[in-house]
C-alpha atoms as a PDB file:
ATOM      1  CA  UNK A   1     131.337  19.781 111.500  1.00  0.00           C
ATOM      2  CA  UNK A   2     129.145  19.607 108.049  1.00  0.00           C
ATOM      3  CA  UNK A   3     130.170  21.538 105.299  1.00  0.00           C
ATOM      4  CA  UNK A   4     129.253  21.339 101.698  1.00  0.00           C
ATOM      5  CA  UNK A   5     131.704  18.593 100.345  1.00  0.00           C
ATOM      6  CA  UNK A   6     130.085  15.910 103.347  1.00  0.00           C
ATOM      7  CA  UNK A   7     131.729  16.162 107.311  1.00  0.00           C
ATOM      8  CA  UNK A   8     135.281  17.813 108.259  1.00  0.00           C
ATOM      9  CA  UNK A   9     137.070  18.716 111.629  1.00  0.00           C
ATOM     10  CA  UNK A  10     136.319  22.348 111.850  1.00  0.00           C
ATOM     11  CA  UNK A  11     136.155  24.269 114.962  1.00  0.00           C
ATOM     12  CA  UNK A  12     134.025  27.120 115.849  1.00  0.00           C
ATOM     13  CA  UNK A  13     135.769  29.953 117.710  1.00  0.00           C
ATOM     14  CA  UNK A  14     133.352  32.538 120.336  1.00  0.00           C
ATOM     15  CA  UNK A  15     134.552  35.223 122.350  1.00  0.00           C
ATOM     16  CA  UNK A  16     132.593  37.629 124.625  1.00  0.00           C
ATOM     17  CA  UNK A  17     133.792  40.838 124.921  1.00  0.00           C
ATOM     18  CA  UNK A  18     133.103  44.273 126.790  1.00  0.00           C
ATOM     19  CA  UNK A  19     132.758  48.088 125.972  1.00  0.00           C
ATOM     20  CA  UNK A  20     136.313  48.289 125.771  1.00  0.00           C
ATOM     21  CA  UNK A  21     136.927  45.477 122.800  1.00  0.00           C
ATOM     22  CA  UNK A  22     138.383  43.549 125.239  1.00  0.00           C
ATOM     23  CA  UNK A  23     137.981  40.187 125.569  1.00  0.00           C
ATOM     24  CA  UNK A  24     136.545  38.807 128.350  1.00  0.00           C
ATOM     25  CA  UNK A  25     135.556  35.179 127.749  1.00  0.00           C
ATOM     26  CA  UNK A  26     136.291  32.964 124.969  1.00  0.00           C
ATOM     27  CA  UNK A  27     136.513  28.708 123.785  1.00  0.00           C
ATOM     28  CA  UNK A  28     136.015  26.774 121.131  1.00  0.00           C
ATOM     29  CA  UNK A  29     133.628  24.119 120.024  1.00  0.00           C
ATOM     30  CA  UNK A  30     132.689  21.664 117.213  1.00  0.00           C
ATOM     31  CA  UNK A  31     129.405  22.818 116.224  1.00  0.00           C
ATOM     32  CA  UNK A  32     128.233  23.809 113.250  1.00  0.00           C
ATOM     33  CA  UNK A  33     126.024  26.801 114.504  1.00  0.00           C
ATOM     34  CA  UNK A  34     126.076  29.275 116.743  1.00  0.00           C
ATOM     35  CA  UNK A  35     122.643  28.535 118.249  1.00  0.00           C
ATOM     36  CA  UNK A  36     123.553  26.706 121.059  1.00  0.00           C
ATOM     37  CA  UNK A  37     126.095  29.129 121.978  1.00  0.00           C
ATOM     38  CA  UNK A  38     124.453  32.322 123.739  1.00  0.00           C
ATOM     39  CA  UNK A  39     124.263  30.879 127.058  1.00  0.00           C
ATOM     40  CA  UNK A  40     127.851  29.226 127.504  1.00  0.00           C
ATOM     41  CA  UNK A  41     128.913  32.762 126.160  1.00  0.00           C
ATOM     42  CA  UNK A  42     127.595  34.278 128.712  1.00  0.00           C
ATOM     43  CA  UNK A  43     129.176  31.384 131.155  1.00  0.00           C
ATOM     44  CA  UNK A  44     132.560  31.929 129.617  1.00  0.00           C
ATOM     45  CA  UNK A  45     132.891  35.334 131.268  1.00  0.00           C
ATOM     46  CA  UNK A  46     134.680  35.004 134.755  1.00  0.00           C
ATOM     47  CA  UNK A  47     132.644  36.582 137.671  1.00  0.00           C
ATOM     48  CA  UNK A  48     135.910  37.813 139.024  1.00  0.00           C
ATOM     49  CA  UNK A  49     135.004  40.462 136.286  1.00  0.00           C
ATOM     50  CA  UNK A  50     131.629  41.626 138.155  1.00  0.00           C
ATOM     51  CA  UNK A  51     127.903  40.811 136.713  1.00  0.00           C
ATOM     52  CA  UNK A  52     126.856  40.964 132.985  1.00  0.00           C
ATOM     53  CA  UNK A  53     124.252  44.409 132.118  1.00  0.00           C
ATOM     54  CA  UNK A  54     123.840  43.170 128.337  1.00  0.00           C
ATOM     55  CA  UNK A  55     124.348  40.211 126.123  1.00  0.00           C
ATOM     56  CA  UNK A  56     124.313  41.019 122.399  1.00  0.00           C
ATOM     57  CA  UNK A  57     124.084  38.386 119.835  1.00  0.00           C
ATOM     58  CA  UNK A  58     123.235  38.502 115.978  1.00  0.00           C
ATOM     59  CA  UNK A  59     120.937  36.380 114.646  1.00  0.00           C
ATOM     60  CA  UNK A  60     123.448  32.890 114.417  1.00  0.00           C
ATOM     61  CA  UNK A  61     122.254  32.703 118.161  1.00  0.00           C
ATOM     62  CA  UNK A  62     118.962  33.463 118.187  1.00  0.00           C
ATOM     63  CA  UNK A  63     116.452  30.886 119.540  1.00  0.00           C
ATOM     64  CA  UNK A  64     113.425  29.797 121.998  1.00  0.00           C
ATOM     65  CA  UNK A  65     116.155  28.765 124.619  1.00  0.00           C
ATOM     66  CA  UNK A  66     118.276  31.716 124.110  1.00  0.00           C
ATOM     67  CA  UNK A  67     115.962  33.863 124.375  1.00  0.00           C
ATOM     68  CA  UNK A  68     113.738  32.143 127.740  1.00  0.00           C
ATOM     69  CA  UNK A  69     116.863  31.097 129.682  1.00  0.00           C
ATOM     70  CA  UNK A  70     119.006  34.679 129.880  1.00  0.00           C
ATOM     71  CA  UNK A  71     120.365  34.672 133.617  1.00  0.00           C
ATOM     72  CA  UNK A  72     118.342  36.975 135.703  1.00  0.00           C
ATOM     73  CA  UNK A  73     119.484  40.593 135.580  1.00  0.00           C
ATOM     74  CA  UNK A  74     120.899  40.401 132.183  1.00  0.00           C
ATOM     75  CA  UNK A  75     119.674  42.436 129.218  1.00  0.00           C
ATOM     76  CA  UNK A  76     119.748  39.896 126.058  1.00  0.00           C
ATOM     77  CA  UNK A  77     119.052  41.680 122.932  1.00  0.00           C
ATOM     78  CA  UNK A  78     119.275  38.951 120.064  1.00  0.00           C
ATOM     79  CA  UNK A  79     118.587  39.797 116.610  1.00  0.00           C
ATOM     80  CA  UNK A  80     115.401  37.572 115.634  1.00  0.00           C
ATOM     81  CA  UNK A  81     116.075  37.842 112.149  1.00  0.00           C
ATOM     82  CA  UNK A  82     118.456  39.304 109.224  1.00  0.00           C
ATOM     83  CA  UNK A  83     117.252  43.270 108.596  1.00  0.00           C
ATOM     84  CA  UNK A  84     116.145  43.528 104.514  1.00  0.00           C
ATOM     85  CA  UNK A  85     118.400  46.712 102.995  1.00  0.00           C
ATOM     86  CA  UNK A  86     116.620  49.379 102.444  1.00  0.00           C
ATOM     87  CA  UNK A  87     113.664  48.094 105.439  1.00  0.00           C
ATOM     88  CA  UNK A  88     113.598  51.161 107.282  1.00  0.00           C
ATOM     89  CA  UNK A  89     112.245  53.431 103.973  1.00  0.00           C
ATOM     90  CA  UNK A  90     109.973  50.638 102.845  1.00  0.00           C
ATOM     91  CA  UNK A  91     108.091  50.418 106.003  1.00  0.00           C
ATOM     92  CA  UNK A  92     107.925  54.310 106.227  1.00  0.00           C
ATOM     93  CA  UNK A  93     106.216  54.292 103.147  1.00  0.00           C
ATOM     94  CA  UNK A  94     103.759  51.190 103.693  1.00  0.00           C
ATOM     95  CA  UNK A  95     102.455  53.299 107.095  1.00  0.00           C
ATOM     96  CA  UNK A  96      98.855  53.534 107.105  1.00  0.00           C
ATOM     97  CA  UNK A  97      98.830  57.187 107.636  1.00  0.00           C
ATOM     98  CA  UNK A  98      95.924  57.201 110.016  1.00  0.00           C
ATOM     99  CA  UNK A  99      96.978  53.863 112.171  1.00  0.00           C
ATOM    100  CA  UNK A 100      98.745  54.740 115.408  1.00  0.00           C
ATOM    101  CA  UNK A 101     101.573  52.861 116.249  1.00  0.00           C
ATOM    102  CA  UNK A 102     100.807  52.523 119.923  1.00  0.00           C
ATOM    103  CA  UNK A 103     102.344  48.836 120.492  1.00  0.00           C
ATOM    104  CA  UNK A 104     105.781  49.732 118.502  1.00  0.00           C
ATOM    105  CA  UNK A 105     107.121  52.063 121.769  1.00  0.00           C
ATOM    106  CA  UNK A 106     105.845  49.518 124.639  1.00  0.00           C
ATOM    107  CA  UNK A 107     108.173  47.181 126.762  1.00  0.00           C
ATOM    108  CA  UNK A 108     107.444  43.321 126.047  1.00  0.00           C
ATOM    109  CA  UNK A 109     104.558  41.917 127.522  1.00  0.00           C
ATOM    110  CA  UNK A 110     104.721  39.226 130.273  1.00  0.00           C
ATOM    111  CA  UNK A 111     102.520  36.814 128.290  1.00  0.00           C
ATOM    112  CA  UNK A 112     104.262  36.961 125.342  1.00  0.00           C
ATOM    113  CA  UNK A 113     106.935  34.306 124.270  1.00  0.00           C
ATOM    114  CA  UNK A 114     109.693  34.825 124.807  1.00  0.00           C
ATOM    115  CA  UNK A 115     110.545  34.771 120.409  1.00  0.00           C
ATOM    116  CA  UNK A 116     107.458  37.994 120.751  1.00  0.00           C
ATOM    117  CA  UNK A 117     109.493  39.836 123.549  1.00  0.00           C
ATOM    118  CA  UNK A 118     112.862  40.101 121.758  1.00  0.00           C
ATOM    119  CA  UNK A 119     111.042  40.617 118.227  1.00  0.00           C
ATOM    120  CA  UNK A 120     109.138  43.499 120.597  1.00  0.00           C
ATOM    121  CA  UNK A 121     112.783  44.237 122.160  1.00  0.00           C
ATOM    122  CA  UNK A 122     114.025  44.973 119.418  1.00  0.00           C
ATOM    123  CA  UNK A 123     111.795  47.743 118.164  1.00  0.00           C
ATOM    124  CA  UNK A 124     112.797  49.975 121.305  1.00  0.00           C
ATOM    125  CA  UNK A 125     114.996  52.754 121.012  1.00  0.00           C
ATOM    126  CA  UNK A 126     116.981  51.994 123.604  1.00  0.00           C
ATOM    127  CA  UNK A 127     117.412  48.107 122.586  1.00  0.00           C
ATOM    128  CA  UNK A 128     118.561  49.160 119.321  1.00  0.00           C
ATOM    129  CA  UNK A 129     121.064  51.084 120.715  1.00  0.00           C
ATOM    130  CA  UNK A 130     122.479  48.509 122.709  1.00  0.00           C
ATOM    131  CA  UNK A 131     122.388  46.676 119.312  1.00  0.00           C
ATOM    132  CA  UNK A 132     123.855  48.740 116.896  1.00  0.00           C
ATOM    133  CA  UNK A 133     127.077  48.763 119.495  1.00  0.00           C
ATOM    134  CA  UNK A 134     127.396  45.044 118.403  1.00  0.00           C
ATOM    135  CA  UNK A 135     128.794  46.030 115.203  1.00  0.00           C
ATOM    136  CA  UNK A 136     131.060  48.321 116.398  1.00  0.00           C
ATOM    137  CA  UNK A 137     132.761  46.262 119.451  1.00  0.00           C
ATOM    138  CA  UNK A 138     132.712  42.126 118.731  1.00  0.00           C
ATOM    139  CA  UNK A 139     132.856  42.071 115.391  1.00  0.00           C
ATOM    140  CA  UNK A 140     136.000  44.293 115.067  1.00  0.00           C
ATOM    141  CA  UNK A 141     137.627  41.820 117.448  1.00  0.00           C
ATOM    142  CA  UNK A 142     137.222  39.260 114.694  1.00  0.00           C
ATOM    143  CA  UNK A 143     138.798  41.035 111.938  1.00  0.00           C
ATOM    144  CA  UNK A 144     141.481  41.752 114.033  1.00  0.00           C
ATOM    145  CA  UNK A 145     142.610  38.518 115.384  1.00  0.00           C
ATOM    146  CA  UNK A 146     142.268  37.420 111.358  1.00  0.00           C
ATOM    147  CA  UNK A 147     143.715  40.274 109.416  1.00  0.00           C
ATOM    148  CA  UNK A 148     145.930  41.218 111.643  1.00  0.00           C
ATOM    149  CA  UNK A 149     147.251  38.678 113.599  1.00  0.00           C
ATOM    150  CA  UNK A 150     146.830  36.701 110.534  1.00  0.00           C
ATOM    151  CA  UNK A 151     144.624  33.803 112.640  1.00  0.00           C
ATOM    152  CA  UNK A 152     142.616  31.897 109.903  1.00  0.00           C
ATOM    153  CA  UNK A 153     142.739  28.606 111.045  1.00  0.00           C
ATOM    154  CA  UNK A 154     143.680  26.388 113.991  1.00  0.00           C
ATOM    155  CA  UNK A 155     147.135  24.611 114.388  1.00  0.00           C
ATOM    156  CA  UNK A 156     145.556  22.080 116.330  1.00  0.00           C
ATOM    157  CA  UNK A 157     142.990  19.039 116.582  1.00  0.00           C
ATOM    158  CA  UNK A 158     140.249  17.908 119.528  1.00  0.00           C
ATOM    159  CA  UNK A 159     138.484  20.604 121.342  1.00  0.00           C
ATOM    160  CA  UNK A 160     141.334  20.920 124.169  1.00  0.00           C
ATOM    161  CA  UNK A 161     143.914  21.752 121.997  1.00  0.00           C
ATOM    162  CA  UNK A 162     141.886  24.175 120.287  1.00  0.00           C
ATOM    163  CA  UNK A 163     140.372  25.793 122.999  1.00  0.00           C
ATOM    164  CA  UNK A 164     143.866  26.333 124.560  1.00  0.00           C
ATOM    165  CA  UNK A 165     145.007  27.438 121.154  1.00  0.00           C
ATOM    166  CA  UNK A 166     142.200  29.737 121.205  1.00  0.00           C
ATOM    167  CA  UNK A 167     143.096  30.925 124.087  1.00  0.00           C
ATOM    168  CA  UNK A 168     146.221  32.338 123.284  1.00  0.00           C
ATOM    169  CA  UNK A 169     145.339  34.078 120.171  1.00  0.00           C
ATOM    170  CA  UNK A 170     142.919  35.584 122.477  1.00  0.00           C
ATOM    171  CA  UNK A 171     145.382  36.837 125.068  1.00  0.00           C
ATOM    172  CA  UNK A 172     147.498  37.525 122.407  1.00  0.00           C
ATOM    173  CA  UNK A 173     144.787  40.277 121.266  1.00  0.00           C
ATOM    174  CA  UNK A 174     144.447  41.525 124.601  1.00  0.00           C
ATOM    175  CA  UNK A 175     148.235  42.299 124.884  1.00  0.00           C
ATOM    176  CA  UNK A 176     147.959  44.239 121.728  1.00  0.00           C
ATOM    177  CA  UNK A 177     144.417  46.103 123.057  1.00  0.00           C
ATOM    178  CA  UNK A 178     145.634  46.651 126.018  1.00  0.00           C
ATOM    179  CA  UNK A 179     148.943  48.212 125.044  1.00  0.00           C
ATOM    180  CA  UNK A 180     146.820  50.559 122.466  1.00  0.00           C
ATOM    181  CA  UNK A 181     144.207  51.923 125.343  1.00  0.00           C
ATOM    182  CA  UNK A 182     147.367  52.475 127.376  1.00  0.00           C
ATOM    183  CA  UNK A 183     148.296  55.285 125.060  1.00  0.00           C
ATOM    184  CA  UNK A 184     144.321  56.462 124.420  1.00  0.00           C
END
């Protein structure tokens, strides 16, 4: 993988996960982005575990394949790009107070590309809802396995050690889920 002081053996971790912060699919892979990721993400989960309704991805995953090649019946709702702070005020005060946003509330268009449909996606309601849960169910999962478990960095070198490795940090996270939704 490239980093700033020239090439090193890094691994990147994924995980899929559902609802319930639980994970559901996870491996490991040398590259350096997460672009090419989205769609063996979405592999990773078994189908023992029924279909997919949503894939959620921030913007490390977003591109033209990601967003053309979603599995048929799947929701994907991929950040296009990183939200500016303070976004949501500025373009309440930019509004043209006479211009109707008619276009802002309307499902994506067939003959858009597929980049225009999730940038259109992404200004629904409901979208955004499915979105904003992103924050509050993967990316917990994360902080867990590092600051709690105290995972930072793999034991491990080639791709099938580390995806086995990866795997049991993984399960070991699930134990400890698991045993905390037992007493929810």
């Amino acid at each position: 993988m490239k980093t700033r002081s020239g090439f090193s053996q890094c691994y990147n971790a994924q995980v899929a996960v559902n609802e319930d912060m639980i994970i559901v699919g996870a491996y490991s892979n040398e590259h350096g982005n997460d672009k090419s990721e989205f769609l063996p993400g979405i592999a990773s989960v078994p189908t023992e575990l029924g279909s997919i309704s949503a894939a959620v991805a921030d913007t490390g995953y977003f591109s033209q394949n990601n967003a053309s090649k979603v599995p048929e019946g799947i929701i994907a709702v991929i950040a296009t790009s990183r939200e500016q702070h303070n976004s949501y005020l500025e373009n309440i005060l930019n509004r043209e107070p006479n211009r109707a946003d008619s276009n802002d509330n309307e499902p994506p268009q067939q003959s858009m590309t597929a980049i225009e449909q999730m940038r259109m996606r992404l200004k629904l309601p409901e979208y955004k809802a499915i979105y904003k849960n992103r924050k509050q169910t993967v990316e917990p999962v994360f902080g867990i396995i590092k600051s709690v478990l105290g995972f930072r960095q793999f034991s491990s070198r080639g791709v099938s050690q580390t995806d086995n490795e990866w795997s049991l940090v993984c399960l070991a996270y699930n134990l400890k889920r698991l045993f905390k939704l037992s007493f929810a």
